[in-house]
N, C-alpha and C. Protein backbone atom coordinates (compact mmCIF):
# COMPACT_ATOMS: atom_id res chain seq x y z
N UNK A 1 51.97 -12.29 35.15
CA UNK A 1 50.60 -12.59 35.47
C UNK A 1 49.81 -11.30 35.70
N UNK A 2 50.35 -10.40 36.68
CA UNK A 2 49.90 -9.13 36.97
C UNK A 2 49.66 -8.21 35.14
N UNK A 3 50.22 -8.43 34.33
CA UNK A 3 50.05 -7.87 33.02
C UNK A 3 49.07 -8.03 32.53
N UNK A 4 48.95 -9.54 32.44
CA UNK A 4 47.72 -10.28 31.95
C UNK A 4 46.34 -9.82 32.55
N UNK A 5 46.48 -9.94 33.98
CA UNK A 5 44.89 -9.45 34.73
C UNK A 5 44.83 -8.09 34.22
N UNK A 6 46.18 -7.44 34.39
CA UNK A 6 45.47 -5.39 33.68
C UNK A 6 45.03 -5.47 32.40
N UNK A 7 45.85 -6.09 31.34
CA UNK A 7 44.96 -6.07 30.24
C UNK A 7 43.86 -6.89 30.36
N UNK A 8 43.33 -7.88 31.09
CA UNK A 8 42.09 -8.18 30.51
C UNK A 8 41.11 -7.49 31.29
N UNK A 9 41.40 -7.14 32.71
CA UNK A 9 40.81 -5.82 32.84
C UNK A 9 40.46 -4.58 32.15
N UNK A 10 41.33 -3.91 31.42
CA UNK A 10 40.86 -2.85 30.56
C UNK A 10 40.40 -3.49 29.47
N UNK A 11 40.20 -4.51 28.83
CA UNK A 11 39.26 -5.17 27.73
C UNK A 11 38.31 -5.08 28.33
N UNK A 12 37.81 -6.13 29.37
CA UNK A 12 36.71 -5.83 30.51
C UNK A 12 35.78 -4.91 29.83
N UNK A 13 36.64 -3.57 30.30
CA UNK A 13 35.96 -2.57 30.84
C UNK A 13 35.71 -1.53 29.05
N UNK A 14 36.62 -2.08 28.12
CA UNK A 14 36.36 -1.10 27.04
C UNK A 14 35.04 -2.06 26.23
N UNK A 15 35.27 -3.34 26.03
CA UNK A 15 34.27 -4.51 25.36
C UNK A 15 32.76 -4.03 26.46
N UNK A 16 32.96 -4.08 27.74
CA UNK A 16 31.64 -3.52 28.47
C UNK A 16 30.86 -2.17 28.52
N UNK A 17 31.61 -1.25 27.53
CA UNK A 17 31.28 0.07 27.16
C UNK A 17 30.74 0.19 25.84
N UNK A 18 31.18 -0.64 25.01
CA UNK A 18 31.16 -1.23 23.54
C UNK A 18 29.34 -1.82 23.73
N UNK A 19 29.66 -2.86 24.60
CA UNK A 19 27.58 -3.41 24.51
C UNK A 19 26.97 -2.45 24.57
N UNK A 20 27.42 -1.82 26.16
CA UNK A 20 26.57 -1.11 26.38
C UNK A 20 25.58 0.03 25.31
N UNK A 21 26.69 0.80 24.87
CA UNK A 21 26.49 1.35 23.68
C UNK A 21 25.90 0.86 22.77
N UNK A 22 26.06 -0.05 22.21
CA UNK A 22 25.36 -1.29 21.33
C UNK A 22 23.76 -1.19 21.59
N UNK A 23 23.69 -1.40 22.94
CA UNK A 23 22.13 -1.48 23.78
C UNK A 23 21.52 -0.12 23.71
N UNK A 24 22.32 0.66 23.76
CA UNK A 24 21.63 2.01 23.78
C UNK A 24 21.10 2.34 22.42
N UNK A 25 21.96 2.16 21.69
CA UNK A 25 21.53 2.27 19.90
C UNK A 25 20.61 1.16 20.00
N UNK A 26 20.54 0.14 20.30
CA UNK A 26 19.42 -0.88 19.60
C UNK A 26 18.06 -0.33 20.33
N UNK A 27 18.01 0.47 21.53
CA UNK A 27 16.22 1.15 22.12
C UNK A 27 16.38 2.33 21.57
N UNK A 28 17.25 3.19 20.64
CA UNK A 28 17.10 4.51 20.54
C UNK A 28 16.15 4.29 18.77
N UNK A 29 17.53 3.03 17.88
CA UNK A 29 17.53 3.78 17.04
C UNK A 29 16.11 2.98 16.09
N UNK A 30 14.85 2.99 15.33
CA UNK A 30 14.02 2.61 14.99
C UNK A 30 14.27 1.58 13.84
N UNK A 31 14.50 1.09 13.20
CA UNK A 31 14.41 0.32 11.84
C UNK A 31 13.16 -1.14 11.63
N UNK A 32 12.62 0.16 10.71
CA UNK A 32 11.09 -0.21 10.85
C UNK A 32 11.49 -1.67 9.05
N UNK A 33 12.60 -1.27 8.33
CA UNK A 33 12.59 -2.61 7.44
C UNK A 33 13.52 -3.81 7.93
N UNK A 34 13.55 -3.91 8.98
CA UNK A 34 14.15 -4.95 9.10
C UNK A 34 13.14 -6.05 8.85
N UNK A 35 14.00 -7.66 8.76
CA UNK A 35 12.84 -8.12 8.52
C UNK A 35 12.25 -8.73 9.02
N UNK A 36 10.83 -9.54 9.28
CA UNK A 36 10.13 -10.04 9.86
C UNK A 36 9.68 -11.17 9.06
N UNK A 37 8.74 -12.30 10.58
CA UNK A 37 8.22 -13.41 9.51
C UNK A 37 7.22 -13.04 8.22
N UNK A 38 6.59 -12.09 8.07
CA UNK A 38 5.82 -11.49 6.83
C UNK A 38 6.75 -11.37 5.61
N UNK A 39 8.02 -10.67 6.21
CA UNK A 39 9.07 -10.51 4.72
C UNK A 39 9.18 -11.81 3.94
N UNK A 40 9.80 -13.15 5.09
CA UNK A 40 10.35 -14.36 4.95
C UNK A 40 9.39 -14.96 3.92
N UNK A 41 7.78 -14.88 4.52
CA UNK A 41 6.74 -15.32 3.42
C UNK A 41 6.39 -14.73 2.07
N UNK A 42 7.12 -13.52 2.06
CA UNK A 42 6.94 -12.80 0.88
C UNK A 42 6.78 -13.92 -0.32
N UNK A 43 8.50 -14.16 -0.89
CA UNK A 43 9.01 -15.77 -1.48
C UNK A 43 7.55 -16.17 -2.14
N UNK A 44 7.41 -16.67 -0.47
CA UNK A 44 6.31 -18.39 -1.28
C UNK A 44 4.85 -17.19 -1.77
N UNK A 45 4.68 -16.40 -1.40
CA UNK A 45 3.70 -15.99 -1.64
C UNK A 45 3.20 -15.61 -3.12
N UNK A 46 4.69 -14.79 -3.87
CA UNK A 46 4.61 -14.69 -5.08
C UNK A 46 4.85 -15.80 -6.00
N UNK A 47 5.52 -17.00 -5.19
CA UNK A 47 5.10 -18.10 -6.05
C UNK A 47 3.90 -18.45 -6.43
N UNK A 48 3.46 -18.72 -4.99
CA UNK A 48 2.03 -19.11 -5.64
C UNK A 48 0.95 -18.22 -6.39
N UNK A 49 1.16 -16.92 -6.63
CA UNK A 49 0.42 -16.12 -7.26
C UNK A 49 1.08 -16.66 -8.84
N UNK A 50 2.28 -16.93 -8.95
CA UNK A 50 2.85 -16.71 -10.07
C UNK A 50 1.48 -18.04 -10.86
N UNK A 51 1.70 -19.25 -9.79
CA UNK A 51 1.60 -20.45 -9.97
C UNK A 51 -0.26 -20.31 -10.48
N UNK A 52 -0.84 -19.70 -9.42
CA UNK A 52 -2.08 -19.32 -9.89
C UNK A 52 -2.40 -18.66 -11.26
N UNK A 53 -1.70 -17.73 -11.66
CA UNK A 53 -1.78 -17.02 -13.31
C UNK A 53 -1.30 -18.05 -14.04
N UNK A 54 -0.46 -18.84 -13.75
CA UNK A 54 0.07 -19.47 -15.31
C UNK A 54 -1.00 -21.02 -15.58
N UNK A 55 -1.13 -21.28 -14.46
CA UNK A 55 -2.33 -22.84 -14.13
C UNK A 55 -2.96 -22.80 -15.43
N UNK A 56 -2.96 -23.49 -16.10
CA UNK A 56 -3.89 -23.73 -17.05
C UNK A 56 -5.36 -24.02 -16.81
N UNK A 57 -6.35 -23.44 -17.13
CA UNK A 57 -7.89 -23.68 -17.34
C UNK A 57 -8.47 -24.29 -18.11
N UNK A 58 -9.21 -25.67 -17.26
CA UNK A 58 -10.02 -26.57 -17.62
C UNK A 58 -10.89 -26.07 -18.76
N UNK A 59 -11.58 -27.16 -19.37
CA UNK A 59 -12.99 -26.90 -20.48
C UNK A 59 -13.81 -26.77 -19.80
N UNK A 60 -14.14 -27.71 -18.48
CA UNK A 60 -15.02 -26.90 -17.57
C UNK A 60 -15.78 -25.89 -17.07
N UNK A 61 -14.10 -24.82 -16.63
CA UNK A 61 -14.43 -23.26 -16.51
C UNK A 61 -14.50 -22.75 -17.21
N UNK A 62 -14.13 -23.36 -18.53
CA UNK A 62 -14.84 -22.45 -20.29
C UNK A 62 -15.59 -22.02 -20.20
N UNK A 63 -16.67 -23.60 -19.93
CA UNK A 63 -17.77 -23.56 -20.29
C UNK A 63 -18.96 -23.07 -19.28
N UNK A 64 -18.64 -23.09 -18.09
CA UNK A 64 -19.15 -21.84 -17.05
C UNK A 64 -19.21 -20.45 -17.15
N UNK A 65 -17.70 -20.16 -17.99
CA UNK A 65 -17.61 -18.90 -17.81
C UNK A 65 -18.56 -18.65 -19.09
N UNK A 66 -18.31 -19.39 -20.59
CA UNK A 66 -19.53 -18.75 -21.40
C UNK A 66 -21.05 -18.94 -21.19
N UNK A 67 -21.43 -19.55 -20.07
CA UNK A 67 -22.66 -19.65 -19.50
C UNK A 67 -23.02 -18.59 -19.44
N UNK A 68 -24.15 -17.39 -20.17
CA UNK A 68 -23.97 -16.02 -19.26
C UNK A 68 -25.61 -15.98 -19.22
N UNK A 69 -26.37 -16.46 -19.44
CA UNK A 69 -27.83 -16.60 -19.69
C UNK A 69 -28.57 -17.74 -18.00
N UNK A 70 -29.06 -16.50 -17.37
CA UNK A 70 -29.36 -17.73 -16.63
C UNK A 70 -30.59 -18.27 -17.02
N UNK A 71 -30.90 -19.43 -16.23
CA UNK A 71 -31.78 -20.39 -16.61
C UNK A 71 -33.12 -20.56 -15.51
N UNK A 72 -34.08 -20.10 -17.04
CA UNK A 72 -35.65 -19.91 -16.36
C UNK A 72 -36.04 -21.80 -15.67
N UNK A 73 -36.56 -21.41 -14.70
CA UNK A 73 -37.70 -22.96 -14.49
C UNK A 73 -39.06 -22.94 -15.73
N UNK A 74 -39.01 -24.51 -15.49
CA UNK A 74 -39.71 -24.98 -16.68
C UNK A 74 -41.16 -24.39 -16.73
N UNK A 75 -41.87 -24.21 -15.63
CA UNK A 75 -42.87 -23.96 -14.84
C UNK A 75 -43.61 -22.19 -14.92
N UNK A 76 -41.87 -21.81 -15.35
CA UNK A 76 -42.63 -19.62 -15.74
C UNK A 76 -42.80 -19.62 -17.32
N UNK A 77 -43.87 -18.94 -17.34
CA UNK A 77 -44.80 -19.08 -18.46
C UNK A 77 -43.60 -17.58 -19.27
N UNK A 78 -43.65 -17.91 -20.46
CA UNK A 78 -42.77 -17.03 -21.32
C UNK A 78 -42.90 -15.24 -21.27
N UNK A 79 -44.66 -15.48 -20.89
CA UNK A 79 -44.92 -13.97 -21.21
C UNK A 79 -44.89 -13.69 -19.51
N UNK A 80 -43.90 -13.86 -18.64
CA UNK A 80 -43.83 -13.52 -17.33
C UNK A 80 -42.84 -12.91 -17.28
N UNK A 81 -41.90 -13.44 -17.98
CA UNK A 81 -40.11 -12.91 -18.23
C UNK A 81 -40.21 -11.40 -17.99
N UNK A 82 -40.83 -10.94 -19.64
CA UNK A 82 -40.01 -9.51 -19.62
C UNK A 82 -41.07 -8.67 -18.01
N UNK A 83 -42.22 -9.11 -17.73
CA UNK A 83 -42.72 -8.39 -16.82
C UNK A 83 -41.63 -8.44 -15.59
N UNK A 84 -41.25 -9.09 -15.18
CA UNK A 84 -40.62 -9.43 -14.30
C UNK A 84 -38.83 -8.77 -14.66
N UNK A 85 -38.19 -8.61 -15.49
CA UNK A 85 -37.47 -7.28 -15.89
C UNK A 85 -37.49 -6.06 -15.48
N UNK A 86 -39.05 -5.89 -16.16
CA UNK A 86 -39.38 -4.03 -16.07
C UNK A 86 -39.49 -3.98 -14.40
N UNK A 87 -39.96 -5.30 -13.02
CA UNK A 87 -40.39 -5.19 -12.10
C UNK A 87 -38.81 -4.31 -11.23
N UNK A 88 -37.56 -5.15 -11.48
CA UNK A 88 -36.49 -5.02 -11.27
C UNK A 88 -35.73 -3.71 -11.92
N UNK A 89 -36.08 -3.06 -12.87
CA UNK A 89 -35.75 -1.79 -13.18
C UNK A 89 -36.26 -0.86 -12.44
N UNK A 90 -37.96 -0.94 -11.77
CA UNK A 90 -38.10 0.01 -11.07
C UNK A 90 -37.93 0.15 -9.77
N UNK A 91 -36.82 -0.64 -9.63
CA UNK A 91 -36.11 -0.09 -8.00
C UNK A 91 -35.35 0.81 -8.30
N UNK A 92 -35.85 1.67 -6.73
CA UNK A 92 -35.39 3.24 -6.62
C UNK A 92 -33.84 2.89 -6.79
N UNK A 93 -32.81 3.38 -7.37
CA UNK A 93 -31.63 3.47 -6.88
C UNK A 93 -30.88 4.23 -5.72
N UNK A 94 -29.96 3.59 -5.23
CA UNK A 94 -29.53 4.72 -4.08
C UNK A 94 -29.13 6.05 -4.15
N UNK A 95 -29.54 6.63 -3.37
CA UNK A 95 -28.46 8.22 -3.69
C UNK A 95 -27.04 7.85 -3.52
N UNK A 96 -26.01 8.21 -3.79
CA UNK A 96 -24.77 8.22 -3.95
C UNK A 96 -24.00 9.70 -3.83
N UNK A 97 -23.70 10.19 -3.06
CA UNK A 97 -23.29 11.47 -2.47
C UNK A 97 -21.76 12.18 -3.21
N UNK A 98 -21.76 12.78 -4.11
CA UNK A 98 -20.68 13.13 -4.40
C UNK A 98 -19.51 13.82 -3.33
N UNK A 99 -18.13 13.10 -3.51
CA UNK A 99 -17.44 13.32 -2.67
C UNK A 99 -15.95 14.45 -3.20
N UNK A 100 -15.69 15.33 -2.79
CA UNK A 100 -14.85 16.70 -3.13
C UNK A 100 -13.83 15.91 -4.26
N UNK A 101 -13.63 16.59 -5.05
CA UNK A 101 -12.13 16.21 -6.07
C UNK A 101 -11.13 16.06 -5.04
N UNK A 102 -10.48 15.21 -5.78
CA UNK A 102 -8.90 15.27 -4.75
C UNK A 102 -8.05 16.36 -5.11
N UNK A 103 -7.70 16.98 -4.36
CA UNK A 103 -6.90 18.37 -4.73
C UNK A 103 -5.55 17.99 -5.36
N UNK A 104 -5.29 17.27 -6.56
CA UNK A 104 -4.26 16.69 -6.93
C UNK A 104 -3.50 17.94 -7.40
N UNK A 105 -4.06 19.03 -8.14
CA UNK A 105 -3.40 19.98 -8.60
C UNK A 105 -2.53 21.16 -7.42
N UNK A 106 -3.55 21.03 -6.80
CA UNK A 106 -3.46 22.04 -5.74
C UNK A 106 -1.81 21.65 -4.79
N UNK A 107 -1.88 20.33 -4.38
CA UNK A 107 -0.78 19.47 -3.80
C UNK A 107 0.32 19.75 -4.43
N UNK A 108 0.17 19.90 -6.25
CA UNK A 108 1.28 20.04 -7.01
C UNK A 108 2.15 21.49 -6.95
N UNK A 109 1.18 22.31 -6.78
CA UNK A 109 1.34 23.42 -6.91
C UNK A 109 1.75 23.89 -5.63
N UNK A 110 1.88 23.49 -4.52
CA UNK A 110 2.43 23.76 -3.17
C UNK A 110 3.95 23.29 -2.65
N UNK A 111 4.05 22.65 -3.41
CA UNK A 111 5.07 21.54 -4.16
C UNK A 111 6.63 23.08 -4.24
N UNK A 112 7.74 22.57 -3.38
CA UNK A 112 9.05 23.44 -3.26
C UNK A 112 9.39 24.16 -4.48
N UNK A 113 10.21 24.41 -5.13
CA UNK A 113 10.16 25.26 -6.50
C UNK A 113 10.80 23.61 -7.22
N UNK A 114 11.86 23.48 -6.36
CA UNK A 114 12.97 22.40 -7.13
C UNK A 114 11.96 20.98 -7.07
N UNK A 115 10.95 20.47 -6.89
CA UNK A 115 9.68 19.55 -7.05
C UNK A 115 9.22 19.74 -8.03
N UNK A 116 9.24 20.95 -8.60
CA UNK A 116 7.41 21.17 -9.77
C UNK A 116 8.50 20.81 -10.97
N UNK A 117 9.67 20.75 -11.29
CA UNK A 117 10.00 20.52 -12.57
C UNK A 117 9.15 19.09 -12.91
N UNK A 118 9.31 18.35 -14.48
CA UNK A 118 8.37 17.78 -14.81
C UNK A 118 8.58 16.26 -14.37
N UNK A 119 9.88 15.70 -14.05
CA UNK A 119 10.10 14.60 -14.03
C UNK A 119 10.07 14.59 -12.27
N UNK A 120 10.01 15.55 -11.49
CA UNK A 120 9.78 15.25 -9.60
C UNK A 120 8.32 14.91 -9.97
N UNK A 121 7.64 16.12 -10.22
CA UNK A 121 6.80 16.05 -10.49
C UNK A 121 5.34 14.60 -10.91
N UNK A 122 5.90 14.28 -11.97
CA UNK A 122 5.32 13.02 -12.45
C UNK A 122 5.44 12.09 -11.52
N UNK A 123 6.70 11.97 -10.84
CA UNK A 123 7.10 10.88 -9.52
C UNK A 123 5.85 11.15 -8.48
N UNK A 124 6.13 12.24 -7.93
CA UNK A 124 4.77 12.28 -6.44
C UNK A 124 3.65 12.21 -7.57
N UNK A 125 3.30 12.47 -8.89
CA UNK A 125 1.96 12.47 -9.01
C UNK A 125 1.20 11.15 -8.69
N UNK A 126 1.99 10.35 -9.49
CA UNK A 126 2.20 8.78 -9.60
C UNK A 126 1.66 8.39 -7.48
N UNK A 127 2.90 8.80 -6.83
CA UNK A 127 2.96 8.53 -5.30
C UNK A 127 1.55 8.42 -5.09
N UNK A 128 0.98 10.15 -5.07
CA UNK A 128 -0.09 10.63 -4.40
C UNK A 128 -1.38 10.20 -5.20
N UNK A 129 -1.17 9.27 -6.69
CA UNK A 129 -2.58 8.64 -7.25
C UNK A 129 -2.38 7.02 -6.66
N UNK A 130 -1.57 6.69 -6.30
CA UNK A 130 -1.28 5.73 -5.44
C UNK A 130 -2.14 5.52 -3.98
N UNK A 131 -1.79 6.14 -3.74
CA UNK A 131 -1.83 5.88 -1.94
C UNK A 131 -3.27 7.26 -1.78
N UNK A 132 -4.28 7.46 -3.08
CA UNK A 132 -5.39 7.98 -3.26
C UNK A 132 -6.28 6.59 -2.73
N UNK A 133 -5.72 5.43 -3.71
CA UNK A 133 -6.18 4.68 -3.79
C UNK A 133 -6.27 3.63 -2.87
N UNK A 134 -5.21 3.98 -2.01
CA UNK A 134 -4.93 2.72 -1.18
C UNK A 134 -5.41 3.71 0.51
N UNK A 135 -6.28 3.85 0.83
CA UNK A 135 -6.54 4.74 2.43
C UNK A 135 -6.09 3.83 3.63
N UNK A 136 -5.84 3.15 3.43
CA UNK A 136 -5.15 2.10 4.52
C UNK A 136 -3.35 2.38 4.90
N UNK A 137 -3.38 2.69 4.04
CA UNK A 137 -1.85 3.15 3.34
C UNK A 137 -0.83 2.15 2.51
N UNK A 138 0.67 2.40 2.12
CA UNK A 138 0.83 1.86 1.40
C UNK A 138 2.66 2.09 1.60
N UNK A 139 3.13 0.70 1.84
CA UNK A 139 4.23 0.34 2.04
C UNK A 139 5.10 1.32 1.49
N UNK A 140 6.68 1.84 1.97
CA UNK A 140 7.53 1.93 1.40
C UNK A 140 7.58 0.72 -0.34
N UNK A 141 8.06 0.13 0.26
CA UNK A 141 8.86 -1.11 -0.62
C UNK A 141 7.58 -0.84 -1.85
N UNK A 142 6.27 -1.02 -1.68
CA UNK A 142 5.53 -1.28 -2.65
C UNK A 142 5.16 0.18 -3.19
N UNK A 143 5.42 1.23 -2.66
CA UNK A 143 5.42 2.33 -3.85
C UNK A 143 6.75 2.80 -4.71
N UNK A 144 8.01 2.12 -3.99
CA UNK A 144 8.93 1.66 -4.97
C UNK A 144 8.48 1.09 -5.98
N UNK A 145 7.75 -0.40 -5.92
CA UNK A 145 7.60 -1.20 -6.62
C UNK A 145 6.77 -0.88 -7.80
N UNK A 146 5.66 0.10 -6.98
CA UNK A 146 4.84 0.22 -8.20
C UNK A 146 4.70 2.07 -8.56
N UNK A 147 5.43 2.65 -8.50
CA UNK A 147 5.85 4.06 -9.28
C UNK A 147 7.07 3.91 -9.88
N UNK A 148 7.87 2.84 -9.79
CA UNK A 148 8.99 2.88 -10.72
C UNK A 148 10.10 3.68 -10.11
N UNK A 149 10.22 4.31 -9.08
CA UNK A 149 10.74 5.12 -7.90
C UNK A 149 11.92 5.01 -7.65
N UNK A 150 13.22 5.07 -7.43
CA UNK A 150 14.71 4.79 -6.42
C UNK A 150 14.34 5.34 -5.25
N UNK A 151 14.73 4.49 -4.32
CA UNK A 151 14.38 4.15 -2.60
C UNK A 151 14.50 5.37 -2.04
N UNK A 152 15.62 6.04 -2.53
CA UNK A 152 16.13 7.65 -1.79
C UNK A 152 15.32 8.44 -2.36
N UNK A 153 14.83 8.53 -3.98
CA UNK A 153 13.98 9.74 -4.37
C UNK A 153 12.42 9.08 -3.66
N UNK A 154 11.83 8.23 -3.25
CA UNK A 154 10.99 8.09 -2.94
C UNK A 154 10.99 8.59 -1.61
N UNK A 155 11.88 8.05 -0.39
CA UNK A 155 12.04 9.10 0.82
C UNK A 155 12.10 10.35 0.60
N UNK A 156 12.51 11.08 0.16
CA UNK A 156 12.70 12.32 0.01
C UNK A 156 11.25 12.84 -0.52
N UNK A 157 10.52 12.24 -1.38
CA UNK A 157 9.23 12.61 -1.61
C UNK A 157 8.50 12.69 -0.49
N UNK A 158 8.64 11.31 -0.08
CA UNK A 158 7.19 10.90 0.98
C UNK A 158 7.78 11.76 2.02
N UNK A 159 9.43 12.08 2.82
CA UNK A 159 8.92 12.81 3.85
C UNK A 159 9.09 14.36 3.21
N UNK A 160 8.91 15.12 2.28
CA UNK A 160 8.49 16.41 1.91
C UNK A 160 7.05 17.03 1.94
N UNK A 161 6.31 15.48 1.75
CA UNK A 161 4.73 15.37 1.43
C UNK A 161 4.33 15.22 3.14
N UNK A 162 5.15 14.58 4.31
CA UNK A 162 5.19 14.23 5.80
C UNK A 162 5.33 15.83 5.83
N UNK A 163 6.24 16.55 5.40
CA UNK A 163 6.46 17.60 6.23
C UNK A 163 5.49 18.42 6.11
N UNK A 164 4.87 18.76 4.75
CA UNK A 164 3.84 19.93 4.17
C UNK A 164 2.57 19.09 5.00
N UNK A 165 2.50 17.98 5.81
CA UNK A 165 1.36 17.62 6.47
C UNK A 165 0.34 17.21 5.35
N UNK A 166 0.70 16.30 3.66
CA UNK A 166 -0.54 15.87 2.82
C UNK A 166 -0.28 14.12 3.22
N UNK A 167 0.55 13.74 4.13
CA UNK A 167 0.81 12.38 4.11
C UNK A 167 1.04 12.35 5.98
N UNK A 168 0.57 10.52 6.24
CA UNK A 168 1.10 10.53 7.43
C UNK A 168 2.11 9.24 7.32
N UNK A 169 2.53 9.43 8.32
CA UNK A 169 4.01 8.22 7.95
C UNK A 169 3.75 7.51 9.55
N UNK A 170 3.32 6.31 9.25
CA UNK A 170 3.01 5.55 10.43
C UNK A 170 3.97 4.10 10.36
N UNK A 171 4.74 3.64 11.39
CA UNK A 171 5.61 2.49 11.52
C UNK A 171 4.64 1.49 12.40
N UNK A 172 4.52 0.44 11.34
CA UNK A 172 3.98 -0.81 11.35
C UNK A 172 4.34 -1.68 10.27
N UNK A 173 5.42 -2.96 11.28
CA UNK A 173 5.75 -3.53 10.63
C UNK A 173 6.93 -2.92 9.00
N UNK A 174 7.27 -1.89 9.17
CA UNK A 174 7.72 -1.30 8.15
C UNK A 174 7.27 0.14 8.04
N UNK A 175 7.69 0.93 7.23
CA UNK A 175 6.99 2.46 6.96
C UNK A 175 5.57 2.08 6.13
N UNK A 176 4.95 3.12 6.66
CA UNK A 176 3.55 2.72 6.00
C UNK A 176 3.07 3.92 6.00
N UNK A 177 2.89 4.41 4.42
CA UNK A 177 2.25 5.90 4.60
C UNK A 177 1.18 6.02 3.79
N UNK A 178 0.10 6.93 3.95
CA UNK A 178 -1.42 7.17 3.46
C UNK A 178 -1.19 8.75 3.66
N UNK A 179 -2.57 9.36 3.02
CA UNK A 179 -2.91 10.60 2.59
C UNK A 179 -3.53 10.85 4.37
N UNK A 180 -3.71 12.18 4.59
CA UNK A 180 -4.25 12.93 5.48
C UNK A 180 -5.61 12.88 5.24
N UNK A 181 -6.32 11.75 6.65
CA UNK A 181 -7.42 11.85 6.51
C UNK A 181 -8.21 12.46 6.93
N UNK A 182 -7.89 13.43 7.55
CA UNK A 182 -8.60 14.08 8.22
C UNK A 182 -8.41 15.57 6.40
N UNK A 183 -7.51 15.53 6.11
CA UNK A 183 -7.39 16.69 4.89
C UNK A 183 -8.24 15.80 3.72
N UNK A 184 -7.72 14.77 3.50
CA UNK A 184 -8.52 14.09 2.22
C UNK A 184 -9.20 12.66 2.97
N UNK A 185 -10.44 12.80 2.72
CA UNK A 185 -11.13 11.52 3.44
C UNK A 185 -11.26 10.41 2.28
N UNK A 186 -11.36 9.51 2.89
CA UNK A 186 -11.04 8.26 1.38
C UNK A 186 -12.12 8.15 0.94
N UNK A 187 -12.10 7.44 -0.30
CA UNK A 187 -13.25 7.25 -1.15
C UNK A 187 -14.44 6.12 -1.01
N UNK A 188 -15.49 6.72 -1.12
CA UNK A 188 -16.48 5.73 -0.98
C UNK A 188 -16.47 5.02 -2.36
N UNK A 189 -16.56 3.48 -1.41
CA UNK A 189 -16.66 2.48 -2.94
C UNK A 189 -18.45 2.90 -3.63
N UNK A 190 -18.52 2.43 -4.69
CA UNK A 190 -19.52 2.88 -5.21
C UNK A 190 -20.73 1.99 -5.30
N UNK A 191 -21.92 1.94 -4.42
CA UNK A 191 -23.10 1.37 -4.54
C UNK A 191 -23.55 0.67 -5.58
């Protein structure tokens, strides 16, 4: 009996060192892809996109969509039309402020020696016309998805681009990285 209590005593005590540890790694260590209810909906989500593109279109929306002429009241006299044209051309347009090139070359060229060959290269170009576009930033998973990328050469990009300070790498919900906005400010949509 006395055997029995020492060994399950030292189980005890090695299985209670074991959690513990366990607990310590689960507040130390980060894993920003695990998954969440957003992943789970992924699924239905691209179904129904799928489901939306393939839907077949009514004669209906044909015939709306070749509608392209809108339609005068019976009541405006013919020779009012084109005046009423030229009235709408002479609004001032807005100024529209030109905003700096993106230093795409410049980025390239700062770029480690073993980066600038042509095929790293083309990879971050791809990255960094990416996530030009996206100032909100832009998932791990989905600049896999859409540079054509392997998961490890894409880390290794994005944190080289983290380290030289042209990217920030923010955890939400997953890795989520964008351009330096304070270095490149995003683009104004166009008036």
């Amino acid at each position: 009996m006395r055997e029995i209590n020492d060994s399950l005593t030292e189980f005890n005590l090695s299985f209670g060192g074991f959690l513990q540890g366990l607990q310590l790694n689960a507040v130390c260590v980060e894993f920003p892809e695990a998954p969440n209810e957003e992943s789970f909906r992924l699924p239905e989500y691209e179904a129904e996109v799928a489901k939306v593109d393939t839907a077949p279109v009514s004669s209906e929306a044909l015939a709306v969509e070749e509608a392209t002429e809108p339609t005068v009241p019976m009541d405006v006299d013919a020779s009012e039309k084109p005046l009423a044209k030229k009235q709408e051309k002479a609004a001032p347009k807005p100024v529209v402020k030109k905003v700096a090139a993106f230093p795409l070359k410049k980025i390239l060229d700062s770029l480690p020696d073993r980066y600038r060959e042509q095929n790293h290269r083309k990879n971050i170009e791809a990255i960094l016309k990416l996530l030009r576009k996206s100032p909100d930033g832009v998932y791990l998973q989905d600049i896999m998805k859409f540079t054509d990328t392997p998961k490890n050469w894409c880390n290794i990009y994005l944190n080289m681009l983290c380290n030289q300070k042209h990217l920030e790498k923010i955890s939400r919900k997953g890795l989520l990285y964008r351009l330096d906005l304070v270095k490149y400010p995003p683009l104004k949509p166009a008036k």
